[in-house]
Protein backbone atom coordinates (compact mmCIF):
# COMPACT_ATOMS: atom_id res chain seq x y z
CA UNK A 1 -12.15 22.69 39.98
CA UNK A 2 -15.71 23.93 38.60
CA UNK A 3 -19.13 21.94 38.10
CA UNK A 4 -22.35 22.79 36.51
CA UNK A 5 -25.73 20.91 35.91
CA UNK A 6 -27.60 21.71 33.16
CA UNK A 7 -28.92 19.97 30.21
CA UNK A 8 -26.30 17.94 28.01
CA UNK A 9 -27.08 19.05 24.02
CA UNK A 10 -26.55 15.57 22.71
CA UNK A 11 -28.60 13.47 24.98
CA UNK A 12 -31.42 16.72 26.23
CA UNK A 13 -30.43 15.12 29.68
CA UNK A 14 -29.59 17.07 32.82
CA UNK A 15 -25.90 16.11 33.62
CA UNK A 16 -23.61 16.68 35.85
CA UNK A 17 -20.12 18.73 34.19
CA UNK A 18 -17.13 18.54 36.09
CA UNK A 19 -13.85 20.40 35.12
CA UNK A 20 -10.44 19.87 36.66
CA UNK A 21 -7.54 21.84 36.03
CA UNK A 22 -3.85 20.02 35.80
CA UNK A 23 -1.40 22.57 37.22
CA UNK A 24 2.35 22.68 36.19
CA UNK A 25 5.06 25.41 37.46
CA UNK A 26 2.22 27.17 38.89
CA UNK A 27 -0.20 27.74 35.56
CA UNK A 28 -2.70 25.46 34.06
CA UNK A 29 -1.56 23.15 31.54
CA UNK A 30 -4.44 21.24 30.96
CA UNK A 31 -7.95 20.81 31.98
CA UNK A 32 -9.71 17.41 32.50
CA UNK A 33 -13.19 17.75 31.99
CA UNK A 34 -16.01 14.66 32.38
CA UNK A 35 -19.79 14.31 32.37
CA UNK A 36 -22.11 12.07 33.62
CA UNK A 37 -25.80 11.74 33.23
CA UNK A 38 -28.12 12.76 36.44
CA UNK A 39 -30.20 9.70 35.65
CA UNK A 40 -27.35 7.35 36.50
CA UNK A 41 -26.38 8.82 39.30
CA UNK A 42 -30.02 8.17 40.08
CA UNK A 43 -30.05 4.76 39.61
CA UNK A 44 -26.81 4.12 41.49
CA UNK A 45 -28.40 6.31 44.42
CA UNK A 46 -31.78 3.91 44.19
CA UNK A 47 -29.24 0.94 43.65
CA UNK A 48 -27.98 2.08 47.38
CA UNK A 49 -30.76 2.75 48.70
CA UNK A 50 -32.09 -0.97 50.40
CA UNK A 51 -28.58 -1.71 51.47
CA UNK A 52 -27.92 1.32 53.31
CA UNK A 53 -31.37 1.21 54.75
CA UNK A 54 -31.08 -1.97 55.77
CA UNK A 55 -27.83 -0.99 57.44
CA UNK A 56 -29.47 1.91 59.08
CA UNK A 57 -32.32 -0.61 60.73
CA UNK A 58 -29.78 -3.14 61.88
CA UNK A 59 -27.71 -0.10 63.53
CA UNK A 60 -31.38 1.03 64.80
CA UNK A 61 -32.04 -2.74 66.21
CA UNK A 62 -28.66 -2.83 67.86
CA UNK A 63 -28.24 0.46 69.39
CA UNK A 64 -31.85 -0.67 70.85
CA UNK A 65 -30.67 -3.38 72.24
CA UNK A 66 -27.92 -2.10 73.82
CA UNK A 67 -29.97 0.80 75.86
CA UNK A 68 -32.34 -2.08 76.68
CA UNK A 69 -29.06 -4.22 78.37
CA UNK A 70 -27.65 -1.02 79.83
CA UNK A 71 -31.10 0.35 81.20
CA UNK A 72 -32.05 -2.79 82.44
CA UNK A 73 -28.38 -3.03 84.50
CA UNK A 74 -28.72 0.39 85.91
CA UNK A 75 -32.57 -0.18 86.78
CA UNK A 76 -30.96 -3.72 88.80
CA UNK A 77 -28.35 -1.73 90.51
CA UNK A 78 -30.99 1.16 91.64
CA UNK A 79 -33.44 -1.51 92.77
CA UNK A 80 -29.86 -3.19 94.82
CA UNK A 81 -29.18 0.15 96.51
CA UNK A 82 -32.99 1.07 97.18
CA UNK A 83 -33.18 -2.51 99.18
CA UNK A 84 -29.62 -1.98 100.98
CA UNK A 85 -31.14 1.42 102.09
CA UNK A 86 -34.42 -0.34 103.53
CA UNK A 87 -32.16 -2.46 105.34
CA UNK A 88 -29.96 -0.05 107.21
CA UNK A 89 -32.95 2.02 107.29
CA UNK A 90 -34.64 -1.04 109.46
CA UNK A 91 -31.33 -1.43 111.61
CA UNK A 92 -29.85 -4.13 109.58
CA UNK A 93 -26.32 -2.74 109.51
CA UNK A 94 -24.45 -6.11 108.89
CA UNK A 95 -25.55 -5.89 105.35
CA UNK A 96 -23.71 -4.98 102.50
CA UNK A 97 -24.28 -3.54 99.27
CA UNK A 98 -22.41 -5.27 96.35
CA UNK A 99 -19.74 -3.48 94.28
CA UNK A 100 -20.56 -3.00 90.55
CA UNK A 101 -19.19 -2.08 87.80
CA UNK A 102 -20.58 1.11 87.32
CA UNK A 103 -18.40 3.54 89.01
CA UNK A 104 -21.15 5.96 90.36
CA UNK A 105 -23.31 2.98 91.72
CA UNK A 106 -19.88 1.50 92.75
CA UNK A 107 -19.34 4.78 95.06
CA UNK A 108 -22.45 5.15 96.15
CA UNK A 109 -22.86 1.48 97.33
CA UNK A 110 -19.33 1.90 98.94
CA UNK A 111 -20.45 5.39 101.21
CA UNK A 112 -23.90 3.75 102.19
CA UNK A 113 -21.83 0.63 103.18
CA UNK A 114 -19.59 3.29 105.02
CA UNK A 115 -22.69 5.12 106.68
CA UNK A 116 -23.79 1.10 108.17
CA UNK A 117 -20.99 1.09 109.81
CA UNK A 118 -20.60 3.89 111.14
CA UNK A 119 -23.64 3.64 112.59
CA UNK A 120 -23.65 0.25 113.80
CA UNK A 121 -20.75 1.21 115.47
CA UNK A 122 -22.14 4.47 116.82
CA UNK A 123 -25.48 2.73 117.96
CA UNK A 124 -23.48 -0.09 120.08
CA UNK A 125 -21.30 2.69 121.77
CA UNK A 126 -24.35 4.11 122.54
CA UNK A 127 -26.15 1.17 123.94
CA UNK A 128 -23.05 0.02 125.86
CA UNK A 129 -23.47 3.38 127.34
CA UNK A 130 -26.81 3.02 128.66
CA UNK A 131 -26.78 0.02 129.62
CA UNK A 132 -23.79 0.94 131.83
CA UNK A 133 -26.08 3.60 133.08
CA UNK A 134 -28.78 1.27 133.73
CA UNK A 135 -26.39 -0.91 135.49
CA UNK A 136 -25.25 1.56 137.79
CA UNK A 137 -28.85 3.21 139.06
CA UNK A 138 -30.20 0.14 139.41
CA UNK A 139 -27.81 -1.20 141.60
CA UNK A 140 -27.57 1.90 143.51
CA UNK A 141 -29.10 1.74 147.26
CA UNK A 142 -29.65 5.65 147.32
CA UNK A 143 -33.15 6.67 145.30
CA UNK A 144 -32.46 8.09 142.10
CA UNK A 145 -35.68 9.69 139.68
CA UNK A 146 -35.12 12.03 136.74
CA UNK A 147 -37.86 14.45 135.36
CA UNK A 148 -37.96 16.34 132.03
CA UNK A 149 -38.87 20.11 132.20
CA UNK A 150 -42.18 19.15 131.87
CA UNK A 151 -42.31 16.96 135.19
CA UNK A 152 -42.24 13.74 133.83
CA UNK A 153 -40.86 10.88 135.12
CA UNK A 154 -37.45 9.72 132.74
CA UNK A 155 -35.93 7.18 135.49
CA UNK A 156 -36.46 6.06 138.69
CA UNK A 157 -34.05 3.09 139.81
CA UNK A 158 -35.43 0.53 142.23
CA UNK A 159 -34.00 2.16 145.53
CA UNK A 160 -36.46 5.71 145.00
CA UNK A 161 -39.35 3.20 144.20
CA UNK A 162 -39.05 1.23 147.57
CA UNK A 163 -38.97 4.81 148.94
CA UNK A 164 -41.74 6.61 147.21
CA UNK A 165 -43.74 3.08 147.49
CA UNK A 166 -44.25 2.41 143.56
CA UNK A 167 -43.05 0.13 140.92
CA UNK A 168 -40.40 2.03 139.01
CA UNK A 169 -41.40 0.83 135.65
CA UNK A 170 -45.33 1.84 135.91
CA UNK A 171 -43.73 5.61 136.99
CA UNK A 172 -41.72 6.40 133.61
CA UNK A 173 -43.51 8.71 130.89
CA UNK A 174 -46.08 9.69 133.55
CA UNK A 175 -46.23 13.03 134.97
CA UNK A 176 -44.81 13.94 138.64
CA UNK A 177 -47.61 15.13 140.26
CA UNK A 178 -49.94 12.18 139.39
């Protein structure tokens, strides 16, 4: 197969020669050889031209569209996890984030909503455990104080108050020596 442009002696038009050989038993029996004018390719190219423009726009308008509908989903679903993480972050641990249909959101929602719980549940073990605590120095009858290591009062349960002759609750955070 061969083609040339050059300029066509009948018409003095550039055109477009194409030559294509027809192959039998492995040689060339004959050669089909055509021509056609550049200026109608031209035309047909101009003749294409609005269509597939238009086509290009309408592709243009839609693939807009579509990043506008996506964007605006994954902007929702940040904005849903930022105000989930405000919530635990404020000690609301009872709420939940919502499952999308996004798979990264969709895991990240699910190990925040993990991380609530765990600390919900590792903030009422904790509080069960001092108010257990609590319970038992203040119904102690011996007097009980704690100090940091910088001599200030922690605790001091009702029994070392009646002892030392102050109120137990005006003693904690101030230092031992005051």
């Amino acid at each position: 197969t061969g083609y040339e442009v050059r300029v066509d002696p009948y018409n003095n038009e550039r055109t477009l020669f194409v030559a294509v050989p027809i192959m039998e038993g492995g040689k060339v029996a004959a050669v089909i050889r055509t021509s056609l004018p550049l200026s109608f390719l031209g035309k047909t190219v101009d003749n294409l031209a609005w269509p597939l423009s238009f086509a290009v726009l309408l592709f243009a308008l839609f693939a807009g569209f579509m990043l506008f509908y996506f964007s605006r989903g994954v902007v929702r679903h940040v904005g849903q996890v930022k105000s989930g993480a405000e919530r635990f972050a404020e000690g609301d641990f009872s709420f939940r984030l919502p499952l999308t249909e996004i798979r990264e959101f969709d895991g990240l929602s699910q190990a925040l909503n993990n991380m609530a719980a765990q600390l919900d549940d590792r903030i009422r073990t904790i509080t069960e455990q001092r108010n257990e605590q609590e319970a038992i120095l203040t119904s102690m009858v011996e007097g009980v104080f704690a100090i940091d290591p910088d001599e200030i009062v922690i605790h001091l349960n009702q029994a070392a108050g009646r002892l030392f002759g102050i109120n137990p609750q005006q003693a904690q955070g101030k230092p031992l020596r005051a």
